[in-house]
Protein backbone atom coordinates (compact mmCIF):
# COMPACT_ATOMS: atom_id res chain seq x y z
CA UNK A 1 129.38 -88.29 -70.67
CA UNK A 2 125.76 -88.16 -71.23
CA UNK A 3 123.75 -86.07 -74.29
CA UNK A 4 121.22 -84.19 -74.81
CA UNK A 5 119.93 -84.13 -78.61
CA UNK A 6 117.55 -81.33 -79.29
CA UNK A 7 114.47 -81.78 -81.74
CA UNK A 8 112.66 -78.93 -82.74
CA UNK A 9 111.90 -76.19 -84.74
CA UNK A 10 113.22 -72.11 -84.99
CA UNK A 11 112.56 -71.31 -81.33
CA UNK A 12 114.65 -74.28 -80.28
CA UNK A 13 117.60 -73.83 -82.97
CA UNK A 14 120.98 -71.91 -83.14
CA UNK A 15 120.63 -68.72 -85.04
CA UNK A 16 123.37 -68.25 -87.92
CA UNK A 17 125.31 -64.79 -86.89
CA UNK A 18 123.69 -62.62 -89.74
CA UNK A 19 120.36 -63.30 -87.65
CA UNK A 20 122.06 -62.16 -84.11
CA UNK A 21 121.15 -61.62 -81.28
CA UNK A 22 118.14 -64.02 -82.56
CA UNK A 23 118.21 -67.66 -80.57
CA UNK A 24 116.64 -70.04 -79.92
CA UNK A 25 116.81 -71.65 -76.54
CA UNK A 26 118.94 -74.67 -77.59
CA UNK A 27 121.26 -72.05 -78.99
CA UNK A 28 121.94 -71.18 -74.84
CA UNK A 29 121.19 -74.77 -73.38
CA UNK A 30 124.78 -75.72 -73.03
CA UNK A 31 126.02 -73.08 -70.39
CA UNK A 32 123.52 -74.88 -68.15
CA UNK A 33 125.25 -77.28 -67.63
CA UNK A 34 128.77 -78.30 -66.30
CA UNK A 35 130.95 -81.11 -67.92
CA UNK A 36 129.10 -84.09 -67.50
CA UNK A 37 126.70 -83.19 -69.70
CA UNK A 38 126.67 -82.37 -74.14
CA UNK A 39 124.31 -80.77 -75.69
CA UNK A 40 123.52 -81.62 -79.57
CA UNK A 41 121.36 -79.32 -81.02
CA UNK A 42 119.79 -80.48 -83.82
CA UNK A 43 116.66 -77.78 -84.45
CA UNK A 44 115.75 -76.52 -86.71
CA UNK A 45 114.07 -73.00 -88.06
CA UNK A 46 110.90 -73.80 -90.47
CA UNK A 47 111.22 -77.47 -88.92
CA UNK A 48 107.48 -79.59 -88.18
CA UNK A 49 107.47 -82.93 -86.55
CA UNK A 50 107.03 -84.80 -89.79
CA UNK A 51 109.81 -82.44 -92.23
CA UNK A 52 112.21 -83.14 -89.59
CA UNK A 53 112.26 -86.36 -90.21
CA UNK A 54 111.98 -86.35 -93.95
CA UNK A 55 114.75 -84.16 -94.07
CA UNK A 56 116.59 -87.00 -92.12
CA UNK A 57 117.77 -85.33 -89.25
CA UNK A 58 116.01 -87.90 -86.55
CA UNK A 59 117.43 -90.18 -88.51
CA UNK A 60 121.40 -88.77 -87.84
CA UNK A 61 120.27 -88.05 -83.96
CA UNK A 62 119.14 -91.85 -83.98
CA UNK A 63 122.53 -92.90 -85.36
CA UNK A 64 124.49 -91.04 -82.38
CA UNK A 65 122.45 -91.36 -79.63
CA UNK A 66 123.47 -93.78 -76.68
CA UNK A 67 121.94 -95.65 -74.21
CA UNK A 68 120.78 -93.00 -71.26
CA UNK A 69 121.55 -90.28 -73.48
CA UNK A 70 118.37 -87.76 -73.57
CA UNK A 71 115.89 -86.63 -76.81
CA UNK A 72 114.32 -83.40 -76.08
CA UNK A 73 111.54 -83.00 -78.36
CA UNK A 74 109.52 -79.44 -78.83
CA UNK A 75 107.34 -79.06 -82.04
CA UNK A 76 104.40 -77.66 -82.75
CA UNK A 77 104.53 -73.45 -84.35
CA UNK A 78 105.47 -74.89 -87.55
CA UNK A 79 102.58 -77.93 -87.27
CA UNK A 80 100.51 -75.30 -87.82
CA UNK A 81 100.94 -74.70 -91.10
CA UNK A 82 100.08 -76.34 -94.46
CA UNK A 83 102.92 -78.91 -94.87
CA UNK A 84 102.90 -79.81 -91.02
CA UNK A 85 99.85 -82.01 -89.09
CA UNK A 86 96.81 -82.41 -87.04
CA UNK A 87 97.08 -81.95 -83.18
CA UNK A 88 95.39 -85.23 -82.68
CA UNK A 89 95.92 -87.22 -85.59
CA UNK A 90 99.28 -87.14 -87.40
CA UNK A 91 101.08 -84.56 -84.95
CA UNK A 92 101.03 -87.61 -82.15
CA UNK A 93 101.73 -90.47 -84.38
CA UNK A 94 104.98 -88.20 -85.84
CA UNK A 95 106.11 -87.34 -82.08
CA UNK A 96 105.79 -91.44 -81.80
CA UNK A 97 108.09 -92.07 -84.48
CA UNK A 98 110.60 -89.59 -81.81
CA UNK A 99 109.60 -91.58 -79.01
CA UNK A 100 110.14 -95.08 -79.88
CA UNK A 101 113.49 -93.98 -81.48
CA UNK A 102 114.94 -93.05 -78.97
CA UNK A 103 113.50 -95.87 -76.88
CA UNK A 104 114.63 -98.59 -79.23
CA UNK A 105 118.15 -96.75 -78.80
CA UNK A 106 117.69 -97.22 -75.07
CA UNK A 107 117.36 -92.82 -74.71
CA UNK A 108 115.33 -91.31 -72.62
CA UNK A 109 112.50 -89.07 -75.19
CA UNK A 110 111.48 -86.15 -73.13
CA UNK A 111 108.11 -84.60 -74.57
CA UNK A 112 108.50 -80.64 -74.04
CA UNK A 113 105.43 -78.19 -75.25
CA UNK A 114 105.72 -75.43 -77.57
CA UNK A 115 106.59 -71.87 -76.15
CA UNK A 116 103.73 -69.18 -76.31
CA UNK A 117 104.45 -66.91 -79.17
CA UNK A 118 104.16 -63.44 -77.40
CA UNK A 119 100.48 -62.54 -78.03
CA UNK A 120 98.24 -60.60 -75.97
CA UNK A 121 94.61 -59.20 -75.82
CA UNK A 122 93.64 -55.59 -74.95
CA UNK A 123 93.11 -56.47 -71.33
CA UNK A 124 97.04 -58.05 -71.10
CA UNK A 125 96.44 -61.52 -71.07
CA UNK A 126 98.24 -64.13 -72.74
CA UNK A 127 96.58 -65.03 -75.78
CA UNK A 128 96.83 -68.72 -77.15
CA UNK A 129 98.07 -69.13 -81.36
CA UNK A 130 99.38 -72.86 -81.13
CA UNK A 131 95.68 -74.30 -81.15
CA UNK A 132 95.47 -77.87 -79.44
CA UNK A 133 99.41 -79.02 -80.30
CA UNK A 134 100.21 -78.68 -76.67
CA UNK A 135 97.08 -80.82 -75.32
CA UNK A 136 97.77 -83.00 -78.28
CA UNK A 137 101.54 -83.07 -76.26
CA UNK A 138 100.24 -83.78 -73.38
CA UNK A 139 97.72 -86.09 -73.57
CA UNK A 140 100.19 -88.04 -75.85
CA UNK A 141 102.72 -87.94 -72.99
CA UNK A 142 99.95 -89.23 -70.68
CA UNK A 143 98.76 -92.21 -73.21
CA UNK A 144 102.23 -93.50 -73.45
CA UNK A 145 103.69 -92.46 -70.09
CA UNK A 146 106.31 -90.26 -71.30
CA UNK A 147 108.01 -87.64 -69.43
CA UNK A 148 106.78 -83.90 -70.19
CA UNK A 149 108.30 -80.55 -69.65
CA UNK A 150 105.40 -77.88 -70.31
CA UNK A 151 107.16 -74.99 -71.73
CA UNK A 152 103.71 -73.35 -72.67
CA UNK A 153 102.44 -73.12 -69.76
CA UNK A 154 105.95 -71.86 -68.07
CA UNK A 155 106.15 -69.55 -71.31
CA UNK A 156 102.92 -68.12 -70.46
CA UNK A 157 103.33 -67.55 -66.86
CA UNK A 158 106.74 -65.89 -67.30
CA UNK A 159 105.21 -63.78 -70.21
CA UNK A 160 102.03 -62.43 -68.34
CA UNK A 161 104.81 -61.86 -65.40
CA UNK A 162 106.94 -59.44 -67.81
CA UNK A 163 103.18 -57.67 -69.53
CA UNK A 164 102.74 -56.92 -72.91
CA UNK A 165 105.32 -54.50 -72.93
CA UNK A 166 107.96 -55.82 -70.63
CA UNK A 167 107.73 -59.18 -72.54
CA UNK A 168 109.35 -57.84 -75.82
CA UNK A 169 112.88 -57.82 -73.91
CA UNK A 170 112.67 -61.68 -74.52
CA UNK A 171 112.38 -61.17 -78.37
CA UNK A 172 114.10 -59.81 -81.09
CA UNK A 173 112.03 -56.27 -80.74
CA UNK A 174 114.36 -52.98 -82.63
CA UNK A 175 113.76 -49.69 -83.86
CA UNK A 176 114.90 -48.59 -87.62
CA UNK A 177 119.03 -48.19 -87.19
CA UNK A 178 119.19 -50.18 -83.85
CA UNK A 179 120.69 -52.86 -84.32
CA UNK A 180 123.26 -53.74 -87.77
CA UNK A 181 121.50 -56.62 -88.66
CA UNK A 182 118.03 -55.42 -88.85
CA UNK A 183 118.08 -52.01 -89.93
CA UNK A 184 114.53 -51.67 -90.81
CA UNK A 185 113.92 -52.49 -87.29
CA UNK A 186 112.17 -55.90 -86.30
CA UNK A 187 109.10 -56.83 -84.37
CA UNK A 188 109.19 -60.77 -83.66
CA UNK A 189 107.17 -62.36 -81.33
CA UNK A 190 108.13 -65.53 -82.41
CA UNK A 191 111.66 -65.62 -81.89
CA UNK A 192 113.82 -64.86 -78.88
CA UNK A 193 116.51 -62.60 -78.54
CA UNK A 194 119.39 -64.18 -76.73
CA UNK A 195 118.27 -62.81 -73.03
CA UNK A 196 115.16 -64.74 -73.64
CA UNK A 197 116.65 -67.77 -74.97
CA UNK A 198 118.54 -67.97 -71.87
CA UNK A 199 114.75 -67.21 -70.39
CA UNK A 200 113.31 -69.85 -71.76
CA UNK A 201 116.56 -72.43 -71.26
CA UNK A 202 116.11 -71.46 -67.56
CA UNK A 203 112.37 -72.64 -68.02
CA UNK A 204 113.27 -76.34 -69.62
CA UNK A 205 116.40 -76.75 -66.23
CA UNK A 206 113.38 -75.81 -64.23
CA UNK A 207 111.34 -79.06 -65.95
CA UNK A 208 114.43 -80.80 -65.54
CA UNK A 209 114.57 -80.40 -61.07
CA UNK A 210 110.59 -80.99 -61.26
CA UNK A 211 110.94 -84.49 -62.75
CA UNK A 212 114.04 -85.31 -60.77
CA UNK A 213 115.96 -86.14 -63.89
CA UNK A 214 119.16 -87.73 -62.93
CA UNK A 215 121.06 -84.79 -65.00
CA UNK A 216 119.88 -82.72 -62.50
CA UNK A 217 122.91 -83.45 -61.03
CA UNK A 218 124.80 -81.60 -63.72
CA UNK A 219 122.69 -78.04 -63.70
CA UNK A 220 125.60 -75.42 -62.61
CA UNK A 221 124.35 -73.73 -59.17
């Protein structure tokens, strides 16, 4: 049997039911995959690279995780704000701490990219709101030769596909007295709805083929 253990924040983490059909991608991850293969997910809502950790939850993913097991790592929305980091400075030496963890451990750390949060200008293009995390991602992934799955730019493309309006089927998007659990209605274009979790989880098995990851060999047909 081989793991998966999921790092990240809200758009990576199981929903609780009074928050339905709100999920996160990890939420959806597991039907991916046939028996072979266990997903852990360990996300997060609110969660940055460096409260993660203080909160200890690397440190419990650390204490389970097995040689050739995998760490999927996606932070960055919540990085953004006042108790997170810098895209350069802190960000990248946090997402090290992840890195050589699960190296030490003999795991496999897999770097993946924030998703776009749905934002577009008048014209109906993709607008970015995660500033440099992701290049902060990837050049980090390049410095220390780590494996990368770029979700934002997948996000984006599969966003711009869908248009401004189309897009909001990912999210959780409801009128007043739609749905029981928000009856004031919603507009989030952070979070997914369970279709796009299941969007975005097809997104991260797509990263998965592209670097020829042996648990490749696990993704259902």
């Amino acid at each position: 049997m081989t793991n998966i253990f999921l790092a990240g924040d809200s758009t990576v983490a199981s929903c609780p039911r009074n928050e339905a059909p709100m999920a996160g991608w990890g939420q959806e991850f597991q039907s991916f995959f046939s028996e072979g293969i266990k997903v852990h997910n360990f996300a997060k809502g609110g969660a940055s690279t460096n409260t993660f950790i203080e909160i200890g939850y690397l440190g419990i993913i650390l204490e389970f995780i097995q040689p050739n097991d995998y760490l999927f790592i996606q932070f960055g929305h919540n990085d953004q704000k006042s108790f997170g980091t810098q895209p350069f400075t802190t960000y990248q030496t946090y997402l090290t701490e992840y890195i050589n963890g699960a190296l030490d451990k003999g795991a496999i750390p897999i770097l993946i990219t924030s998703v776009h949060r749905r934002n577009f200008d008048d014209e109906g293009r993709m607008v970015n709101t995660l500033g440099d995390y992701p290049k902060s991602m990837m050049q980090l992934a390049e410095d220390l030769d780590v494996q990368l799955i770029n979700l934002w730019k997948k996000t984006e493309k599969l966003y711009q596909s869908l248009g401004p309006e189309g897009s909001k089927q990912l999210f959780t998007w409801f009128s007043a007295n739609e749905n029981p659990n928000y009856p004031d209605g919603i507009q989030d274009n952070t979070h997914f709805c369970v279709h796009g979790a299941k969007e975005a989880g097809k997104l991260v098995i797509e990263g998965i083929k592209e670097l020829q990851l042996p648990i490749a060999q696990f993704i259902k047909v």
